[in-house]
N, C-alpha and C. Protein backbone atom coordinates (compact mmCIF):
# COMPACT_ATOMS: atom_id res chain seq x y z
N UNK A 1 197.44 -39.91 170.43
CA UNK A 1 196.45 -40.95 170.64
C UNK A 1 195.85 -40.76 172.04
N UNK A 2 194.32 -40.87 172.02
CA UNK A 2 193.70 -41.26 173.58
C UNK A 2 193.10 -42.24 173.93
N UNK A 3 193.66 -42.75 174.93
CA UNK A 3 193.15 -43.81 175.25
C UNK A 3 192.47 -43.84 177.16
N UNK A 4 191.35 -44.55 176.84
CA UNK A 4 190.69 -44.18 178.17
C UNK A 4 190.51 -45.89 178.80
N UNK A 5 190.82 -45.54 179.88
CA UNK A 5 191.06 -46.53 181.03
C UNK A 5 189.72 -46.80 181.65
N UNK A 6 188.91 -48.13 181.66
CA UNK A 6 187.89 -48.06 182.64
C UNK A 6 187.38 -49.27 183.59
N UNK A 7 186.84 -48.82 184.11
CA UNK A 7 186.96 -49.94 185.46
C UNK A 7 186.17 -49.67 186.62
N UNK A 8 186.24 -49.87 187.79
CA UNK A 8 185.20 -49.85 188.77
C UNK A 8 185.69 -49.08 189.86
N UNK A 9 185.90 -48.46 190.87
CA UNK A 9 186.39 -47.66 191.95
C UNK A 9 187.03 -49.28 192.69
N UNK A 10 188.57 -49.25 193.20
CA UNK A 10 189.06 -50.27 193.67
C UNK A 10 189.32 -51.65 193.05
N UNK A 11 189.51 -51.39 191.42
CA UNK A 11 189.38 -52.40 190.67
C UNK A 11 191.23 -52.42 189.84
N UNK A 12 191.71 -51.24 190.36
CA UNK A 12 193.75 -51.62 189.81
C UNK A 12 193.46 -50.83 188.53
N UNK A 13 192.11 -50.29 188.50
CA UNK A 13 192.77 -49.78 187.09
C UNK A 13 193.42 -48.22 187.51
N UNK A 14 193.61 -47.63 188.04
CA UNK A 14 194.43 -46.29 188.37
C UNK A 14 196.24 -46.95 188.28
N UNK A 15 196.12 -48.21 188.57
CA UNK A 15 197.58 -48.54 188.48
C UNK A 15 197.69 -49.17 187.01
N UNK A 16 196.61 -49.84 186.57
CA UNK A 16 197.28 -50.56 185.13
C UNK A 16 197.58 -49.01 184.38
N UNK A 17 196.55 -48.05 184.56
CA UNK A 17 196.70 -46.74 184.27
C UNK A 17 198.34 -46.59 184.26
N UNK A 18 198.77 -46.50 185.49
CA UNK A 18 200.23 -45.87 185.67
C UNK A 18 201.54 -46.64 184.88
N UNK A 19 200.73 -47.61 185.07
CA UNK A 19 202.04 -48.96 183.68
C UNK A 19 201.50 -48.82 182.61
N UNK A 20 200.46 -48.14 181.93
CA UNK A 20 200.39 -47.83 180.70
C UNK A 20 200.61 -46.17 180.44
N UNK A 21 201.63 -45.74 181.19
CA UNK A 21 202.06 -44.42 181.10
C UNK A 21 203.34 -44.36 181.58
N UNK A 22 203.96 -44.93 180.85
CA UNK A 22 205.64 -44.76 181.20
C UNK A 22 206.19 -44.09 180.01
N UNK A 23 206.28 -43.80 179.07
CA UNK A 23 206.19 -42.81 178.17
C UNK A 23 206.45 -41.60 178.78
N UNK A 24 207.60 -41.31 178.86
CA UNK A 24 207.51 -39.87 179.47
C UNK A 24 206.97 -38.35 178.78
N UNK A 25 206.19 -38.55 177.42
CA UNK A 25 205.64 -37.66 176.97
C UNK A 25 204.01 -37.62 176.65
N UNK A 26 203.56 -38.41 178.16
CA UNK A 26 202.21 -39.19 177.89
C UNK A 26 202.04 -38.22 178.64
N UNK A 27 200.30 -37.49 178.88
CA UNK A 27 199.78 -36.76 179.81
C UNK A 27 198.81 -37.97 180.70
N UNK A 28 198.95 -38.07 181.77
CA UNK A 28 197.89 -39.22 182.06
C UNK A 28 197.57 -38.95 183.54
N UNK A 29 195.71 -38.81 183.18
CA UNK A 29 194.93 -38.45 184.27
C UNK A 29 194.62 -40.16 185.08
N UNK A 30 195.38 -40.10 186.11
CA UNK A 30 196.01 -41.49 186.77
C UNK A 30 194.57 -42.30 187.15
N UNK A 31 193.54 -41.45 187.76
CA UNK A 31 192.18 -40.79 187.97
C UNK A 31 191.70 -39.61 188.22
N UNK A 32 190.14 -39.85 187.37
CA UNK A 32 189.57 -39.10 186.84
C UNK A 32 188.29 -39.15 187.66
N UNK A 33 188.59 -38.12 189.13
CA UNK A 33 187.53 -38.23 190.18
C UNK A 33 186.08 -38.69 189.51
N UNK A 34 185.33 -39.57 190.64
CA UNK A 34 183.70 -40.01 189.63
C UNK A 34 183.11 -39.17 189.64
N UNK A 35 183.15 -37.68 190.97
CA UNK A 35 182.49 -36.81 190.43
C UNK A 35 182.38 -35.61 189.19
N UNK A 36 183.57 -35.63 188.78
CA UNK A 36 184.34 -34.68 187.94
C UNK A 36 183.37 -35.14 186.67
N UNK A 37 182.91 -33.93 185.91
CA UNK A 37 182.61 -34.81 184.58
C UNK A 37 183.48 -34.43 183.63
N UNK A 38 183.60 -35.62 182.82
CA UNK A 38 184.59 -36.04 181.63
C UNK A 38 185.10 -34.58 181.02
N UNK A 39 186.12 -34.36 180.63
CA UNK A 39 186.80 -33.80 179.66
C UNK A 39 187.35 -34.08 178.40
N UNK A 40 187.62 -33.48 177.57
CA UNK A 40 188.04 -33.99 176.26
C UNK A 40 189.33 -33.82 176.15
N UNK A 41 190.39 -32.89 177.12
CA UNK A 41 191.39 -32.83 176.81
C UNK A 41 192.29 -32.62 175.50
N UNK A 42 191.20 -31.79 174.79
CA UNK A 42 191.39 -31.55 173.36
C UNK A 42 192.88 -31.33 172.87
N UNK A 43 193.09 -29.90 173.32
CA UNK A 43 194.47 -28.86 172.95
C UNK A 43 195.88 -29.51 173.48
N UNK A 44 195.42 -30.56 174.37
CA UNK A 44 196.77 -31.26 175.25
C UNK A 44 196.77 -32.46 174.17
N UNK A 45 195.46 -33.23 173.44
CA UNK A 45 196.58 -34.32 172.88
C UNK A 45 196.86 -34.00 171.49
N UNK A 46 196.51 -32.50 171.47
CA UNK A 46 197.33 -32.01 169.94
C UNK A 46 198.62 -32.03 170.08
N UNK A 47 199.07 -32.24 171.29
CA UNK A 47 200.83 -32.25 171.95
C UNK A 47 201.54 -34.08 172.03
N UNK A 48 200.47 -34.30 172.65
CA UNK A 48 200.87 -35.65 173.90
C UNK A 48 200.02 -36.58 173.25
N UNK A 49 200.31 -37.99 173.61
CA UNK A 49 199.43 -39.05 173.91
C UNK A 49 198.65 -38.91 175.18
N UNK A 50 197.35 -39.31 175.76
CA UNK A 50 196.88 -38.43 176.25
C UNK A 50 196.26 -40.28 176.89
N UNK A 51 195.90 -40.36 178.74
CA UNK A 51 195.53 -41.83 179.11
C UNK A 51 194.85 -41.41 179.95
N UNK A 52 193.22 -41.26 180.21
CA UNK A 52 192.61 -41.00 181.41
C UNK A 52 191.79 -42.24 181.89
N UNK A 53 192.17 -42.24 183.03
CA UNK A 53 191.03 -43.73 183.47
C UNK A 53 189.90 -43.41 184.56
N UNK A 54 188.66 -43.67 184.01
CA UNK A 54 187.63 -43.48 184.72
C UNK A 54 186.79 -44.39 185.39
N UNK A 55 185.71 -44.39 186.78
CA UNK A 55 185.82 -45.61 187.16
C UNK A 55 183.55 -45.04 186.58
N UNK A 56 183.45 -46.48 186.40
CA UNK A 56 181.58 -46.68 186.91
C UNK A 56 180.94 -45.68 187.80
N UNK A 57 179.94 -44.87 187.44
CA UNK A 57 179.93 -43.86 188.48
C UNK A 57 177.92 -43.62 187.88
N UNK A 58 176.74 -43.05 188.85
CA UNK A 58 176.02 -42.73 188.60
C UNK A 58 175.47 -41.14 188.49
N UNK A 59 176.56 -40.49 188.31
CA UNK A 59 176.71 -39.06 187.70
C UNK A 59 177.15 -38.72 186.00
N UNK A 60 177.81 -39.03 185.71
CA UNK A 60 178.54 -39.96 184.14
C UNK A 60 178.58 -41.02 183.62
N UNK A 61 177.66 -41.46 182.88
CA UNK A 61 177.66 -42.47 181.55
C UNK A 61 178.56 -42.67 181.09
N UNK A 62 178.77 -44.16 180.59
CA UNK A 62 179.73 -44.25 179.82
C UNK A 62 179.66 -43.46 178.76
N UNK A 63 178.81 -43.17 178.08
CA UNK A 63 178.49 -42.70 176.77
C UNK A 63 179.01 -41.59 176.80
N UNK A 64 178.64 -40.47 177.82
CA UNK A 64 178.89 -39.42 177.80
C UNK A 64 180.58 -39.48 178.02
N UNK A 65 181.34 -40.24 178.66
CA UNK A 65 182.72 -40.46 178.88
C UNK A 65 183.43 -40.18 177.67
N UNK A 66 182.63 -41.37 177.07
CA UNK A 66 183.37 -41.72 175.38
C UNK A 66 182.99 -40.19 174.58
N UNK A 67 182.05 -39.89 174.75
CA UNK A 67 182.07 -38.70 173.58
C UNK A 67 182.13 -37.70 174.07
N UNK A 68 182.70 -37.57 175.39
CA UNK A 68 183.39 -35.93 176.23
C UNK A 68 184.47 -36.29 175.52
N UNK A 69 185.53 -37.58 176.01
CA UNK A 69 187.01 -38.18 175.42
C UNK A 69 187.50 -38.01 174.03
N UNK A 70 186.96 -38.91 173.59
CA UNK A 70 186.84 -39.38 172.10
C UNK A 70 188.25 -40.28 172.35
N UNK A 71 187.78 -40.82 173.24
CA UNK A 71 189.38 -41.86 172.75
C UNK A 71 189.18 -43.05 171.57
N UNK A 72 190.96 -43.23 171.74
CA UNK A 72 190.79 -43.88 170.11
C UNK A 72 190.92 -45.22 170.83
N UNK A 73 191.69 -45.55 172.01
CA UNK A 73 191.85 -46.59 172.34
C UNK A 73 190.71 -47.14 173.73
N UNK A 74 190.01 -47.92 173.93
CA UNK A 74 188.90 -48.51 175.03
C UNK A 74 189.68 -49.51 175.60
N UNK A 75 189.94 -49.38 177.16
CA UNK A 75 190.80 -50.68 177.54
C UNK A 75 189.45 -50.76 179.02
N UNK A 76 189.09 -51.53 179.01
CA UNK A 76 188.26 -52.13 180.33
C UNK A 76 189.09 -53.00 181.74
N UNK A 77 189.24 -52.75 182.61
CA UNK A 77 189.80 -53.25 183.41
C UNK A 77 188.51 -54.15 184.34
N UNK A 78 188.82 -55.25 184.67
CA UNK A 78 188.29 -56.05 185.73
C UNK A 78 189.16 -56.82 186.94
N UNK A 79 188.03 -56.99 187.59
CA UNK A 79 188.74 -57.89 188.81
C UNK A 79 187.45 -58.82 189.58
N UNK A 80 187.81 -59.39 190.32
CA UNK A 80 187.04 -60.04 191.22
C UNK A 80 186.07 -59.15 191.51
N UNK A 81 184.60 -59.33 191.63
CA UNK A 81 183.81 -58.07 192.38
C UNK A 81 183.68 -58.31 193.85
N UNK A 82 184.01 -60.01 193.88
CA UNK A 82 184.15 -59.49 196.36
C UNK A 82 185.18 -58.32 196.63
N UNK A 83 186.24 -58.80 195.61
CA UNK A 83 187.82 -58.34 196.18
C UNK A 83 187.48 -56.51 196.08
N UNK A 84 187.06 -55.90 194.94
CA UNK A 84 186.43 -54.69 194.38
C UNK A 84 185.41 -54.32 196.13
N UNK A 85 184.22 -54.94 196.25
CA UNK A 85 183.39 -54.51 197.27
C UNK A 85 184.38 -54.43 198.95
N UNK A 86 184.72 -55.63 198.98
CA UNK A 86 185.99 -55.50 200.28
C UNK A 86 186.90 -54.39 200.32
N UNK A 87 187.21 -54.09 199.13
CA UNK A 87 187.93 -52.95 199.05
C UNK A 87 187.42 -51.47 199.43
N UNK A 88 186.18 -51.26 198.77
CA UNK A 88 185.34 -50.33 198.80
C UNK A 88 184.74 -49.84 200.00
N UNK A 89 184.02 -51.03 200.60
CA UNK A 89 183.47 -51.20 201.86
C UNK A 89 184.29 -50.26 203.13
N UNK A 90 185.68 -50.44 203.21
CA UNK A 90 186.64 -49.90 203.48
C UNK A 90 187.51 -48.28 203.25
N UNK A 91 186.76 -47.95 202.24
CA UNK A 91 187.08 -46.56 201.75
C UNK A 91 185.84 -45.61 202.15
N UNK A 92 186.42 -43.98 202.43
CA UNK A 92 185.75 -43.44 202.44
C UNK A 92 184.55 -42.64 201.69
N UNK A 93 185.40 -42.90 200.44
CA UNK A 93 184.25 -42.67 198.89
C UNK A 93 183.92 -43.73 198.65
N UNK A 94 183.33 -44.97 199.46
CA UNK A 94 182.44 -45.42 198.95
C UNK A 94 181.38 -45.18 197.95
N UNK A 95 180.54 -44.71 198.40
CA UNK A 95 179.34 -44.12 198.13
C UNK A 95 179.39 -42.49 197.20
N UNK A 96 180.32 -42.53 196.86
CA UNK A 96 180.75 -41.32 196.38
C UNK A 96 180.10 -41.45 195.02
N UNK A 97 179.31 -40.51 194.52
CA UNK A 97 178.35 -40.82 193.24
C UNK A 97 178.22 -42.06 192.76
N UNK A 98 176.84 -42.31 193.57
CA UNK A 98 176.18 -44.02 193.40
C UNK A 98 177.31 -44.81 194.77
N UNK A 99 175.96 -45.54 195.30
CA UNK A 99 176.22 -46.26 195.90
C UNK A 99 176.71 -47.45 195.59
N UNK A 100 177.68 -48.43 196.39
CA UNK A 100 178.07 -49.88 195.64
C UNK A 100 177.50 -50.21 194.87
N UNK A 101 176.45 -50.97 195.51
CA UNK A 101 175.47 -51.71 194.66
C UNK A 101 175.04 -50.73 193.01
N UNK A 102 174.90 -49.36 193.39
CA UNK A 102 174.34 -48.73 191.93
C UNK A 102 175.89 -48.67 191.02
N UNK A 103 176.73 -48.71 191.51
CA UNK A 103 177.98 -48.50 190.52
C UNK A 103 178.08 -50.15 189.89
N UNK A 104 178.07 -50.76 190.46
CA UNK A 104 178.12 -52.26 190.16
C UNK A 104 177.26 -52.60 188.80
N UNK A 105 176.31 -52.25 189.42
CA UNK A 105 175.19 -52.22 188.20
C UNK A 105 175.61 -51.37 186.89
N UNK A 106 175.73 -49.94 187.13
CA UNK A 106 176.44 -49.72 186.34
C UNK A 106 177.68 -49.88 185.36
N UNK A 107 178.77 -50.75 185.82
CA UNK A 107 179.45 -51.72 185.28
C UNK A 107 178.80 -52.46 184.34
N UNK A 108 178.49 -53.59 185.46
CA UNK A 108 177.72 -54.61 184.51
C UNK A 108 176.45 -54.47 183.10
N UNK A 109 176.12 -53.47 183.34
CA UNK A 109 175.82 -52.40 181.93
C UNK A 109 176.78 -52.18 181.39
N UNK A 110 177.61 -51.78 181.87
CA UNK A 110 178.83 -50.73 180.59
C UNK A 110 179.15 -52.81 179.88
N UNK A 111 179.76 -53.73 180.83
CA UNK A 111 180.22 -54.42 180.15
C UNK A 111 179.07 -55.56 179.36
N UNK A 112 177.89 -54.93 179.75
CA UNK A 112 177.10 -55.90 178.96
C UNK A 112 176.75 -55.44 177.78
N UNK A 113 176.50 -54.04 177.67
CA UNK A 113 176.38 -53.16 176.18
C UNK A 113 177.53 -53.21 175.28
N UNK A 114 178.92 -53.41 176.06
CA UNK A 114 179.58 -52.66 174.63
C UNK A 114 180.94 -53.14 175.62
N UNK A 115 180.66 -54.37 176.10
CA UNK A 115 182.26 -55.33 176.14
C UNK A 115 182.57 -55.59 174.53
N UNK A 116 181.87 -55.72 173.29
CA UNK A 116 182.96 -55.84 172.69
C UNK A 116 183.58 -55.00 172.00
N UNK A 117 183.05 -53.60 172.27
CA UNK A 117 183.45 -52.73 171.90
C UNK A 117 184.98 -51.80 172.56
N UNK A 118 185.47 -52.71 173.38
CA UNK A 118 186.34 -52.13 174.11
C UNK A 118 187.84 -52.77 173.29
N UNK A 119 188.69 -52.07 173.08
CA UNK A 119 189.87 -52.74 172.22
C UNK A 119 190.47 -54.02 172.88
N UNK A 120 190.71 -53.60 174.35
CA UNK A 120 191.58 -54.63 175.40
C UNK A 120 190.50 -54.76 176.90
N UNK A 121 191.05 -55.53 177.51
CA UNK A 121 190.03 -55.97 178.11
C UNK A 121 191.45 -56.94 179.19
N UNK A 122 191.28 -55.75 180.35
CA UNK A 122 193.10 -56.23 181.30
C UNK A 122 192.24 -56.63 182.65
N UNK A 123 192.49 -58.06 182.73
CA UNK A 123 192.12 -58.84 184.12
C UNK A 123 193.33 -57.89 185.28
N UNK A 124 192.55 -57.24 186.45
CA UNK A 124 194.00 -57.04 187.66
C UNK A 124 194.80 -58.26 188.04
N UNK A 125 194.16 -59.23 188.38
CA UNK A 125 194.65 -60.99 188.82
C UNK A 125 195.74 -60.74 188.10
N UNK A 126 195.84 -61.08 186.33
CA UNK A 126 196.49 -61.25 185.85
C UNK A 126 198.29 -60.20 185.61
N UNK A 127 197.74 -58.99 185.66
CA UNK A 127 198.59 -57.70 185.24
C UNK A 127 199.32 -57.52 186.69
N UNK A 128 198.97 -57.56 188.17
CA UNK A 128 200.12 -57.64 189.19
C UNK A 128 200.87 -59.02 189.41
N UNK A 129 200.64 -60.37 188.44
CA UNK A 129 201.18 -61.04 188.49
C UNK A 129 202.48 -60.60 187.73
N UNK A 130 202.77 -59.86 186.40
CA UNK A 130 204.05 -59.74 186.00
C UNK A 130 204.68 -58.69 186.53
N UNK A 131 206.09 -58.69 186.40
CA UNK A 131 207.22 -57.97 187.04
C UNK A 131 206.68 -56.56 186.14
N UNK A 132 207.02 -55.77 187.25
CA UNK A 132 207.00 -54.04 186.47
C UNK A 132 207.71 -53.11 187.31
N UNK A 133 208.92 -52.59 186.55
CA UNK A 133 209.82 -51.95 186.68
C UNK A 133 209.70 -50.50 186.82
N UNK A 134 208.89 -49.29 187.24
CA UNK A 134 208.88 -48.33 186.33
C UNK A 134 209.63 -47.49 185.74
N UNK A 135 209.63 -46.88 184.83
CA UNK A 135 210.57 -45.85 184.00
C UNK A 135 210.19 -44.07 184.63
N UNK A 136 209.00 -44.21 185.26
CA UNK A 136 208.05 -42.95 185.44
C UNK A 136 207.51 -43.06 186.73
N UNK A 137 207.64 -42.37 187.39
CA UNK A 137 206.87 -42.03 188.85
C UNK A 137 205.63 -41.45 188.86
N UNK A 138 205.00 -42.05 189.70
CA UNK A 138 203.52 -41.30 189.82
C UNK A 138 203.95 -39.99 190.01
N UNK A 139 204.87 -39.39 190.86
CA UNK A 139 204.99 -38.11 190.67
C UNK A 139 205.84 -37.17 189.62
N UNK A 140 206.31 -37.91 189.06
CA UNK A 140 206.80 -37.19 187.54
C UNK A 140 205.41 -37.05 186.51
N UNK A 141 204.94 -38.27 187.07
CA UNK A 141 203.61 -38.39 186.00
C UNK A 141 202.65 -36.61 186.24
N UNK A 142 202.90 -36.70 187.43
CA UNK A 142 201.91 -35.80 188.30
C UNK A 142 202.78 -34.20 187.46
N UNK A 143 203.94 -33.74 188.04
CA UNK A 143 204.64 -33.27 187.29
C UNK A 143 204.52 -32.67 186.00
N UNK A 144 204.80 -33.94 185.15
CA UNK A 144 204.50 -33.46 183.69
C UNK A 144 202.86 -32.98 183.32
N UNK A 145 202.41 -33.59 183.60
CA UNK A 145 200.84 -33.17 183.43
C UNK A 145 200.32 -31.84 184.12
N UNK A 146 201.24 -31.66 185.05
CA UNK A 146 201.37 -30.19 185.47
C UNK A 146 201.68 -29.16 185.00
N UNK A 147 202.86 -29.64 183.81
CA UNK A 147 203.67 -28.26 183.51
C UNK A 147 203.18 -28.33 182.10
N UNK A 148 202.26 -29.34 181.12
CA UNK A 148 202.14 -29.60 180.19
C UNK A 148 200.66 -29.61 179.97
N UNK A 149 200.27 -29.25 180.76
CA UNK A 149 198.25 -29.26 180.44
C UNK A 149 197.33 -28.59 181.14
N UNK A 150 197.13 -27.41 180.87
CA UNK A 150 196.35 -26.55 181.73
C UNK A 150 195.52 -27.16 182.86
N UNK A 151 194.36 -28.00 182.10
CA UNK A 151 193.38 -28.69 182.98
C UNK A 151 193.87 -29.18 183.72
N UNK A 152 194.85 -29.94 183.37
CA UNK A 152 195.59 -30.91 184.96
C UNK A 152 196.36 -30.09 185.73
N UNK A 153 196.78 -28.81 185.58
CA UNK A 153 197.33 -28.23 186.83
C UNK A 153 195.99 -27.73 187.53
N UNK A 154 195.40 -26.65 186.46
CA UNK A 154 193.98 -26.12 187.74
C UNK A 154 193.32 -27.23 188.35
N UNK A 155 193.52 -28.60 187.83
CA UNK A 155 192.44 -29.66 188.57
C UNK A 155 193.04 -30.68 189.88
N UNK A 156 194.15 -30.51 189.57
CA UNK A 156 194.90 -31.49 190.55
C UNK A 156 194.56 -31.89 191.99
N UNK A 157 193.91 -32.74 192.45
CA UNK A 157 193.45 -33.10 193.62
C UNK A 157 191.65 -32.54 193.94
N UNK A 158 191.08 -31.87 192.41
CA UNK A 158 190.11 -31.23 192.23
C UNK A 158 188.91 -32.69 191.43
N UNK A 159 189.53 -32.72 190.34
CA UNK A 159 188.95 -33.07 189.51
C UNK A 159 189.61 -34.48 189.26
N UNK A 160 191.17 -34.49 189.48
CA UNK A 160 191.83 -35.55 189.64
C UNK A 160 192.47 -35.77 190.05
N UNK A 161 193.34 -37.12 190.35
CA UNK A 161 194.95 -37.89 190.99
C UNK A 161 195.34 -38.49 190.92
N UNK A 162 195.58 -39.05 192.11
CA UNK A 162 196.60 -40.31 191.36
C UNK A 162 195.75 -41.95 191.95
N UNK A 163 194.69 -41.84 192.70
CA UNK A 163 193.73 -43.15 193.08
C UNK A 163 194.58 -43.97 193.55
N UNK A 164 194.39 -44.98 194.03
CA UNK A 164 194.91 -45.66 194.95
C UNK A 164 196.01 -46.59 194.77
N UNK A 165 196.74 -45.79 193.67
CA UNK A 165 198.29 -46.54 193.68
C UNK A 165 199.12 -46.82 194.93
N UNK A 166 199.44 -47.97 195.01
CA UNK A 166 200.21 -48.14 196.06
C UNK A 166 202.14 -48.66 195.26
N UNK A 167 202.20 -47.45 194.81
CA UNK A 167 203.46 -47.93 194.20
C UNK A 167 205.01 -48.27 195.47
């Protein structure tokens, strides 16, 4: 199964990402740099369950996301958009394909076209309010996806990582 993670740059989804990959036979692109464009990760989820989360970006469409992917599962992540911009404001990829303001927009497109097209739909507020234990380390995660998926070893810190988990 693939399921693709999406959300905004500084929005928790790289971590709801990492709690929806405790499965230790999951391949999961933790993030999926905004400049990188999408992959399909074909030959790896003929193996694995397969979880990439991508954020709003004005280099890649959603569209094009979904039908590089083909995931089966759509989970949308949100949060506050001050808490998202405060965050951002603060980082050095801000501006990293599309500026705030144009990624924002871009969001609010993705969720105005085809919010109901998304299976789940995970508030951050809500998801660091419950207890989470993990079974899996960001770096086992890192690990397995290393020794188990071509693309994610040649890409590692290229194309992707692990985004701003603060585990």
């Amino acid at each position: 199964m693939k399921t693709l993670v999406y959300g905004m740059q500084s929005s928790g989804a790289s971590y709801i990402t990492w709690r929806l990959s405790q499965d230790p036979n999951t391949i999961s692109v933790l993030d999926l740099c905004c400049h990188a464009a999408p992959t399909s990760l074909h030959d790896e989820s003929e193996n694995y369950d397969v979880i990439m989360k991508c954020v709003a970006n004005t280099m890649h469409s959603f569209d094009e996301i979904v039908e590089t992917f083909q995931p089966d599962v759509k989970i949308l992540v949100t949060r506050n958009m001050d808490d998202i911009v405060k965050s951002l404001e603060q980082k050095s990829y801000r501006n990293d394909a599309g500026t705030i303001p144009q990624k924002i927009e871009v969001f609010e497109n993705v969720v105005k076209k085809y919010g109901p097209y998304f299976d789940k739909v995970i508030a951050y507020e809500d998801i660091v309010k419950e207890p989470f234990e993990p079974t899996r380390s960001v770096e086992e995660i890192v690990e397995f996806n290393s020794t188990n998926s071509e693309w994610c070893r040649n890409n590692y810190r290229v194309m992707w990582g692990i985004g701003g988990i603060h585990a």
